[in-house]
C-alpha atoms as a PDB file:
ATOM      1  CA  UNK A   1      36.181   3.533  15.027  1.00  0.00           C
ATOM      2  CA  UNK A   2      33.747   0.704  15.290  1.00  0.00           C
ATOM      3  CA  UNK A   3      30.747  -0.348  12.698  1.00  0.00           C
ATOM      4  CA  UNK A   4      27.125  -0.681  12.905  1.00  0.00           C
ATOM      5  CA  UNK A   5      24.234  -1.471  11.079  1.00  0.00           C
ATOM      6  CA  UNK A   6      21.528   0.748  11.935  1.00  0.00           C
ATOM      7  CA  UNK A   7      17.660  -0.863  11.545  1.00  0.00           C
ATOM      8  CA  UNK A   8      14.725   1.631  11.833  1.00  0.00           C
ATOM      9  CA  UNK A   9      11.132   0.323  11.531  1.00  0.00           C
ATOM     10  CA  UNK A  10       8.470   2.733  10.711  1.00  0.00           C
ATOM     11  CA  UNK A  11       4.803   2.226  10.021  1.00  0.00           C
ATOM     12  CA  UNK A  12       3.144   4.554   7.126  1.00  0.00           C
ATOM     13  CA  UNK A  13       0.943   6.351   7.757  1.00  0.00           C
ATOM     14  CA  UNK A  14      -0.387   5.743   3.979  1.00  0.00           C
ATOM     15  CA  UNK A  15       0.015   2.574   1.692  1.00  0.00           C
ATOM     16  CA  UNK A  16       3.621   1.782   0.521  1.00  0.00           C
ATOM     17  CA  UNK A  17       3.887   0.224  -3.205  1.00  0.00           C
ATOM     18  CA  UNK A  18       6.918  -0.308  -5.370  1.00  0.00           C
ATOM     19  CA  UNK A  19       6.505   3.725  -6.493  1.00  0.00           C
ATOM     20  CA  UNK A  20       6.678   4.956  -2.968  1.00  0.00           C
ATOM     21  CA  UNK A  21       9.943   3.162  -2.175  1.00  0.00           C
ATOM     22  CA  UNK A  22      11.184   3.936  -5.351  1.00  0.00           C
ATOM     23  CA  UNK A  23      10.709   7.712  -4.319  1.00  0.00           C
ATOM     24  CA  UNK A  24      11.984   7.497  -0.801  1.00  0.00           C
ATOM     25  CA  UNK A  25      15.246   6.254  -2.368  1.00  0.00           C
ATOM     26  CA  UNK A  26      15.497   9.358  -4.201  1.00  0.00           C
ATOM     27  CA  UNK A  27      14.996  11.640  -0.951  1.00  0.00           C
ATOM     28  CA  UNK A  28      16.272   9.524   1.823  1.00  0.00           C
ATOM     29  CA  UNK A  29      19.970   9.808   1.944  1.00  0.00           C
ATOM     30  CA  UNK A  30      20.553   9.432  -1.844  1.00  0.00           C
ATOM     31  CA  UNK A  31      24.725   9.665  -1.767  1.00  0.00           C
ATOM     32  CA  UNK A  32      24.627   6.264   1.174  1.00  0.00           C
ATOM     33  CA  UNK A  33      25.634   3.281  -0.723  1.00  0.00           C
ATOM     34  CA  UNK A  34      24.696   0.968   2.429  1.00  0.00           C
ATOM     35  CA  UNK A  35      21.370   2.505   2.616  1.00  0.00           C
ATOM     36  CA  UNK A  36      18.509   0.063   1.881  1.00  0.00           C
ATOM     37  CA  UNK A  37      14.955   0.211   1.694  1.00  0.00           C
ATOM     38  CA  UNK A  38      12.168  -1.747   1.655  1.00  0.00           C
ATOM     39  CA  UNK A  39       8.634  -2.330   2.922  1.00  0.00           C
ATOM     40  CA  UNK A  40       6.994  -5.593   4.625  1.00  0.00           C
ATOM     41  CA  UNK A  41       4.526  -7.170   2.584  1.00  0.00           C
ATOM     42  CA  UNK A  42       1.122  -6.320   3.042  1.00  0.00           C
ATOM     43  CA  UNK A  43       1.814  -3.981   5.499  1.00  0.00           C
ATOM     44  CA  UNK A  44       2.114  -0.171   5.500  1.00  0.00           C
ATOM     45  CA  UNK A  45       5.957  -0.960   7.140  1.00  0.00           C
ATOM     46  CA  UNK A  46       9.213   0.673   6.096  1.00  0.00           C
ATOM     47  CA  UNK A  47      12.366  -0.878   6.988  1.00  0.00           C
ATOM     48  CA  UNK A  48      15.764   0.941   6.294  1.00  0.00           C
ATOM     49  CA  UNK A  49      19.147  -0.257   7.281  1.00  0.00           C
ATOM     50  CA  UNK A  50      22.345   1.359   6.623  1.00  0.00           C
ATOM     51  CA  UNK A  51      25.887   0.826   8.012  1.00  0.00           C
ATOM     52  CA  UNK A  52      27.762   3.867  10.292  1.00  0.00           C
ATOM     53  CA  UNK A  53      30.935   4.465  11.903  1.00  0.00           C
ATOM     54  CA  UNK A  54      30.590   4.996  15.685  1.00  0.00           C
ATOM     55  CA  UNK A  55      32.409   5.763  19.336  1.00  0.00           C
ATOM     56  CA  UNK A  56      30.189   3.040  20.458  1.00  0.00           C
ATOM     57  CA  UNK A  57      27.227   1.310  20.956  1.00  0.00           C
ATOM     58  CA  UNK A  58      25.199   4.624  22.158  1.00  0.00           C
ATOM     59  CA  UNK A  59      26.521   6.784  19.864  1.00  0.00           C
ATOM     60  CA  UNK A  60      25.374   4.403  16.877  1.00  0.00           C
ATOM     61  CA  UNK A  61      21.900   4.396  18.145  1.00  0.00           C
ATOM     62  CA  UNK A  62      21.900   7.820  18.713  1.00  0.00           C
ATOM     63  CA  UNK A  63      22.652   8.009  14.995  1.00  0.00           C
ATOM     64  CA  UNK A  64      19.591   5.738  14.390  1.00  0.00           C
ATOM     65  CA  UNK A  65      17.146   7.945  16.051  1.00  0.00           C
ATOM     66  CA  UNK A  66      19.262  10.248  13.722  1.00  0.00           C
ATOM     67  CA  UNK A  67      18.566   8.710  10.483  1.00  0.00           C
ATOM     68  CA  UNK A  68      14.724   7.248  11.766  1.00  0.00           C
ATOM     69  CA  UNK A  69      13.892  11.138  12.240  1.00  0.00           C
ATOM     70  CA  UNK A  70      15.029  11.238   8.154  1.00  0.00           C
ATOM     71  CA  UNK A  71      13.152   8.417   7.365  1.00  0.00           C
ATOM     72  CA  UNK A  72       9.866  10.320   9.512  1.00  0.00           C
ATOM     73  CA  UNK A  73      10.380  13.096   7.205  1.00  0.00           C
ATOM     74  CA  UNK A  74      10.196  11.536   3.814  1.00  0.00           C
ATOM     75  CA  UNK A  75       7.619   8.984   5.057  1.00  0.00           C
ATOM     76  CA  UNK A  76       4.951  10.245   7.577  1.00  0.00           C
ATOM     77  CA  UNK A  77       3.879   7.709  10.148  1.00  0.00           C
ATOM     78  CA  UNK A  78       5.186   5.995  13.437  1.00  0.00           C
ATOM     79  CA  UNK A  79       8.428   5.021  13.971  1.00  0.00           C
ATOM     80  CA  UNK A  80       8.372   2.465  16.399  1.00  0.00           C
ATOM     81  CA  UNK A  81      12.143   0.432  16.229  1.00  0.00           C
ATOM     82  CA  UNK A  82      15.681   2.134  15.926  1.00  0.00           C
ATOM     83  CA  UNK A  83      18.354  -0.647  16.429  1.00  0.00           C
ATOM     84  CA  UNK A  84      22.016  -0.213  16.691  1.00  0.00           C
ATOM     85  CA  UNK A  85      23.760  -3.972  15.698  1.00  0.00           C
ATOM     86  CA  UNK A  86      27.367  -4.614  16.070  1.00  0.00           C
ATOM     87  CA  UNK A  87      29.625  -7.349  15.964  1.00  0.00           C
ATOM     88  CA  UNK A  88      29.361  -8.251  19.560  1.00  0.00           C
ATOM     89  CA  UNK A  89      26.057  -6.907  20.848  1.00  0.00           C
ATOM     90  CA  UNK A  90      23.086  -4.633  20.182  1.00  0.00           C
ATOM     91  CA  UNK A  91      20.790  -2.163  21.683  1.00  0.00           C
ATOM     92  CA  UNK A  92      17.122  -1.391  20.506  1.00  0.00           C
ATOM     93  CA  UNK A  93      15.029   1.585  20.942  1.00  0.00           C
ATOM     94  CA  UNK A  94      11.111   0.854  20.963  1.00  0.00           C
ATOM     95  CA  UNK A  95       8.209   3.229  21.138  1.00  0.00           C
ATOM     96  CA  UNK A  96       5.176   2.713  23.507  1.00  0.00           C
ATOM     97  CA  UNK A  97       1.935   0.757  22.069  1.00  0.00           C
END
């Protein structure tokens, strides 16, 4: 089966410091040694990325919207980018303004 790297962007709905990341790595799929988190600098912005096995293209994103609904959980806000990346092309879900 074909990798991915999965991207979701969310925007907090509160500030995000060094603790707050430090405590969505505890929640947010703890046991995924691809998982990574981190937030934009002076922004309220989480970014996650992890890597997942896949039919294809729109079953990979599909397991974006997957992990961004995780990410929504542990992290109130907006998610407003899921993208599913592999070796040869990518697709990108985007929420409205």
């Amino acid at each position: 089966m074909p990798e991915y790297t999965l991207s979701v962007a969310l925007r907090s709905s509160a500030p995000l410091d060094d603790a707050a990341i430090d405590a969505l790595r505890t929640v947010l799929r703890p046991d995924d040694p691809e998982l990574r988190l981190w937030r934009e600098p002076d922004r309220a912005v989480l970014r996650v990325t992890t890597e997942c096995a896949a039919a294809d293209l729109d079953a990979a994103l599909d397991l974006g919207k997957d992990l961004a609904d995780e990410a929504h959980e542990a992290c109130p806000g907006r998610v407003f980018e899921v993208a599913a990346m592999g070796d040869d092309d990518s697709q990108v879900w985007r929420s409205g303004p």
